[in-house]
Protein backbone atom coordinates (compact mmCIF):
# COMPACT_ATOMS: atom_id res chain seq x y z
CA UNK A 1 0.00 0.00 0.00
CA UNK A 2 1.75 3.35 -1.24
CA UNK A 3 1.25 6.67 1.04
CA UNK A 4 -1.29 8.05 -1.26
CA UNK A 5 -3.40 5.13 -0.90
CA UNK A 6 -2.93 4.96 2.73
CA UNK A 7 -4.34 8.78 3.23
CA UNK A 8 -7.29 7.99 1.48
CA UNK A 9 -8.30 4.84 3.61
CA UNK A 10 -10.92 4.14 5.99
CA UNK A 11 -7.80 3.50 8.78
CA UNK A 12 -6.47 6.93 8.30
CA UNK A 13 -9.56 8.73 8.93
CA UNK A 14 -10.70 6.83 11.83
CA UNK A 15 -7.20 6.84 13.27
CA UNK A 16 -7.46 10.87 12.92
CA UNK A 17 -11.21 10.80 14.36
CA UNK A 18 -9.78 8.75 17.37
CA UNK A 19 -7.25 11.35 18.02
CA UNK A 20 -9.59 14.44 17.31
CA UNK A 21 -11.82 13.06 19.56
CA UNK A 22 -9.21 12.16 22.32
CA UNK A 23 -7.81 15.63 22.28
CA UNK A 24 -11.48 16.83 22.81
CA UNK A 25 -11.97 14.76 25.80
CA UNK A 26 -8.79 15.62 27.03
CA UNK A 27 -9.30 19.38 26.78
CA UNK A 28 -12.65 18.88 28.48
CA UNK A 29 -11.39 17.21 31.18
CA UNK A 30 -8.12 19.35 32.05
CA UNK A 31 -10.86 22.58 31.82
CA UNK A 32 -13.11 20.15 34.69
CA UNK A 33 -10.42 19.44 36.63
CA UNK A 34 -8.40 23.09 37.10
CA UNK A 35 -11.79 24.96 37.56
CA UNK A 36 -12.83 22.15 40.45
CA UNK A 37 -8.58 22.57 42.38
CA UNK A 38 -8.34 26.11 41.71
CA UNK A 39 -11.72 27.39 42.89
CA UNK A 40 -12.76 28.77 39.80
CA UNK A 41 -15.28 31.53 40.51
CA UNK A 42 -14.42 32.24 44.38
CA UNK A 43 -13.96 35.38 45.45
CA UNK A 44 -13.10 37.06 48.82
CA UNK A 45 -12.87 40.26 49.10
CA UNK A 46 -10.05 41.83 50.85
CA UNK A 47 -10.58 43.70 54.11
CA UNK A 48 -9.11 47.31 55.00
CA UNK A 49 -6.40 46.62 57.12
CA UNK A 50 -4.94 50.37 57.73
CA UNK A 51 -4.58 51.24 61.18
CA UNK A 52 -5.24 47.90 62.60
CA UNK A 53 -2.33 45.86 64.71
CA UNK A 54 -1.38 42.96 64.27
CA UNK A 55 -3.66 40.96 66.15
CA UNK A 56 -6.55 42.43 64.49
CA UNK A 57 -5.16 41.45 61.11
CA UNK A 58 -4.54 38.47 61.94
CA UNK A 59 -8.19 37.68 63.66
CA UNK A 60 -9.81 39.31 60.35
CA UNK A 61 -7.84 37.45 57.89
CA UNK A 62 -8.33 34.13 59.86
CA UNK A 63 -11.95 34.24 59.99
CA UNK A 64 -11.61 34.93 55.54
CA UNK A 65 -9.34 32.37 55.36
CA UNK A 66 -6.89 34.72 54.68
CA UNK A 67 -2.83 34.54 55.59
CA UNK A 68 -0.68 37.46 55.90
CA UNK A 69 3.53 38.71 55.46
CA UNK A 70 5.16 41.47 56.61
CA UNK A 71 7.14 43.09 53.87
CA UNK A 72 8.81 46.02 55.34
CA UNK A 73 8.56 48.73 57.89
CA UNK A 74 8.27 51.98 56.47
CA UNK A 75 9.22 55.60 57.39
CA UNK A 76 7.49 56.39 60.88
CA UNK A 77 3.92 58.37 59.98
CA UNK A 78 2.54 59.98 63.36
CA UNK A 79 -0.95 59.82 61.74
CA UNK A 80 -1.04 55.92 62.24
CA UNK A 81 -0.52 53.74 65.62
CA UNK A 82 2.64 52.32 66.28
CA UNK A 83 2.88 48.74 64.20
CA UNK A 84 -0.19 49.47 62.69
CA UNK A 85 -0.25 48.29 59.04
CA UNK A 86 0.69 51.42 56.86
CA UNK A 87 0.20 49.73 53.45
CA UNK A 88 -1.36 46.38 51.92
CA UNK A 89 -1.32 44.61 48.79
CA UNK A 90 -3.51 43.51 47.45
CA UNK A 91 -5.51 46.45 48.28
CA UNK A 92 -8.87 46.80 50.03
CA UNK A 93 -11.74 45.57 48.04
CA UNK A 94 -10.12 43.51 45.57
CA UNK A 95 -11.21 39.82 45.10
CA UNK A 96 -8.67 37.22 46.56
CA UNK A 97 -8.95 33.36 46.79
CA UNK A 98 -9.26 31.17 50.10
CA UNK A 99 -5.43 31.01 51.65
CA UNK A 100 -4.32 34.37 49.73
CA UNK A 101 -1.69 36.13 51.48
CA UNK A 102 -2.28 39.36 52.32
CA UNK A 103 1.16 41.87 52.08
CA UNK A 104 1.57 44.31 54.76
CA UNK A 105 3.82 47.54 55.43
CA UNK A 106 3.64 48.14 58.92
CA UNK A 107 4.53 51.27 60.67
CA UNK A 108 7.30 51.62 63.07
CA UNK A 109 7.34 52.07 66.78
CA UNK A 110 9.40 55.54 66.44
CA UNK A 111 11.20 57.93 63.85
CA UNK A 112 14.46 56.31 62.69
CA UNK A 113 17.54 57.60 64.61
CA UNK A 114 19.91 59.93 62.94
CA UNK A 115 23.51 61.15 64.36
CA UNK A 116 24.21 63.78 65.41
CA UNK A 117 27.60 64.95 63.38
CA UNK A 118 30.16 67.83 64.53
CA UNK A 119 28.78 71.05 63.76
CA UNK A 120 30.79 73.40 66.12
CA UNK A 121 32.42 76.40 64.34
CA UNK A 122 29.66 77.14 62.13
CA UNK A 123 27.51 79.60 61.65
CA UNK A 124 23.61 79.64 62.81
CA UNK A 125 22.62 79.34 59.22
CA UNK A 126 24.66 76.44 58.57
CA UNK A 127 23.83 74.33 61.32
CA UNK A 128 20.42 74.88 61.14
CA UNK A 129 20.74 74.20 57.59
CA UNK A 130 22.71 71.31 58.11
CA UNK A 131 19.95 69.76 60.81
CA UNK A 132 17.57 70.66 58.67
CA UNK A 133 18.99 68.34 55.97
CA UNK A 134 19.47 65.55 58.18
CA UNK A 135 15.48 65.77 59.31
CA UNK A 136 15.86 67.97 62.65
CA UNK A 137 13.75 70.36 63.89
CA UNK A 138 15.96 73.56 65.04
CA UNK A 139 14.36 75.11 68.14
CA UNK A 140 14.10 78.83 69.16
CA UNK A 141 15.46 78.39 72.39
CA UNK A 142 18.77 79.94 71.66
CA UNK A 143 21.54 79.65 74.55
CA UNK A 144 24.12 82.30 74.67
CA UNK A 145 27.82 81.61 75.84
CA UNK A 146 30.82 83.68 76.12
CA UNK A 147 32.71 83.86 72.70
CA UNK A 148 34.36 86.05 70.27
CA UNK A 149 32.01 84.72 67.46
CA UNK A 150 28.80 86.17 66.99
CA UNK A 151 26.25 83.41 66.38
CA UNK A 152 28.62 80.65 66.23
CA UNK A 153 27.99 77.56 67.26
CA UNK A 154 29.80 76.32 70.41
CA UNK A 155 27.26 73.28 71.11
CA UNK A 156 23.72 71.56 70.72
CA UNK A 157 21.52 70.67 72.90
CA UNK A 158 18.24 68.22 73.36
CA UNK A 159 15.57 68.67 76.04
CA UNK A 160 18.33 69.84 78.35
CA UNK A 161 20.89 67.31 77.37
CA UNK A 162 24.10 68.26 76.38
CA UNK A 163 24.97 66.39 72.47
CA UNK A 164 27.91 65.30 71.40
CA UNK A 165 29.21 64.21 67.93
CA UNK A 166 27.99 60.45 67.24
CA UNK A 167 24.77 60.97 69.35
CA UNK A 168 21.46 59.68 68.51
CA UNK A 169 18.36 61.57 68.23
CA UNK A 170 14.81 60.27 66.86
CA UNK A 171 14.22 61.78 63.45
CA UNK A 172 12.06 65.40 63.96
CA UNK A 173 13.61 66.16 67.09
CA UNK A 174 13.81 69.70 67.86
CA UNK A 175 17.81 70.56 68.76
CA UNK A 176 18.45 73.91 70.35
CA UNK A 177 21.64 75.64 69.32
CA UNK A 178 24.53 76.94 71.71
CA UNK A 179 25.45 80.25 70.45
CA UNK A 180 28.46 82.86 70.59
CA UNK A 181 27.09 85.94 71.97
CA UNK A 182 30.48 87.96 69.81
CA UNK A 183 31.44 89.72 73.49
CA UNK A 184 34.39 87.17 74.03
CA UNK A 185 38.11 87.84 73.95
């Protein structure tokens, strides 16, 4: 039996039905089978978690079915509780499935620290430039020592407290400056 004879048999067409028909079934069956193990169709809808501690989250996504991970702390915001989530993705009212895990920027318990660097010898306008810059606040409690300078820095101070170079202070502090008063020999 040459090719051309073959291709127009009986066997060849019923050998291509059988696979037509097999592929069919198969396709059928894989579209049964995901939409039955991947909950096709089930939604959940995501909760707004901003603002709520841990605990909470955790109590609201248990009762969806829900898990959670913490990401990342961000930048302290005074607007939200300590370790309160900040952020979430996916976002509030979108549809999830059951065991979804939620992704959650929490807020930290205080403003990051920042150090304190050597700023005697400078001016009143650089230092308070220069505290600006590193996310100080630069009080108006001015303290006035003996010096030949006139509005030179000879020292900082915090809520009393003497600084030093290398110190540690809670971004937004407010730092008070220790002034020449330009009367000094």
């Amino acid at each position: 039996m040459s090719l051309i004879q073959f291709l127009k048999s009986k066997t060849f067409f019923v050998q291509i039905a059988i696979v037509v028909i097999g592929l069919l079934v198969f396709v059928f069956a894989l579209k049964f089978w995901l939409g039955v193990t991947t909950n096709h169709n089930q939604k959940i809808q995501v909760p707004d978690l901003q603002k709520l501690s841990l605990d909470e989250v955790e109590r609201k996504l248990t009762e969806l079915d829900l898990t959670y991970k913490i990401i990342d702390s961000a930048s302290f915001n005074p607007d939200y509780p300590k370790k309160s989530v900040i952020e979430q993705t996916p976002l509030a009212g979108d549809f999830v499935k059951e065991k979804r895990k939620i992704y959650l920027t929490l807020n930290p318990s205080k403003y990051r620290d920042v150090t304190i660097q050597n700023l005697n010898g400078r001016t009143k306008r650089q230092a308070s430039s220069q505290l600006r810059a590193m996310g100080l606040i630069v009080g108006t409690n001015y303290t006035y020592v003996n010096d030949i300078g006139k509005d030179v820095v000879r020292g900082l101070r915090y809520k009393g407290k003497v600084l030093n170079e290398g110190d540690k202070l809670p971004l937004n502090s407010i730092v008070d400056l220790v002034l020449g008063d330009g009367n000094g020999n």
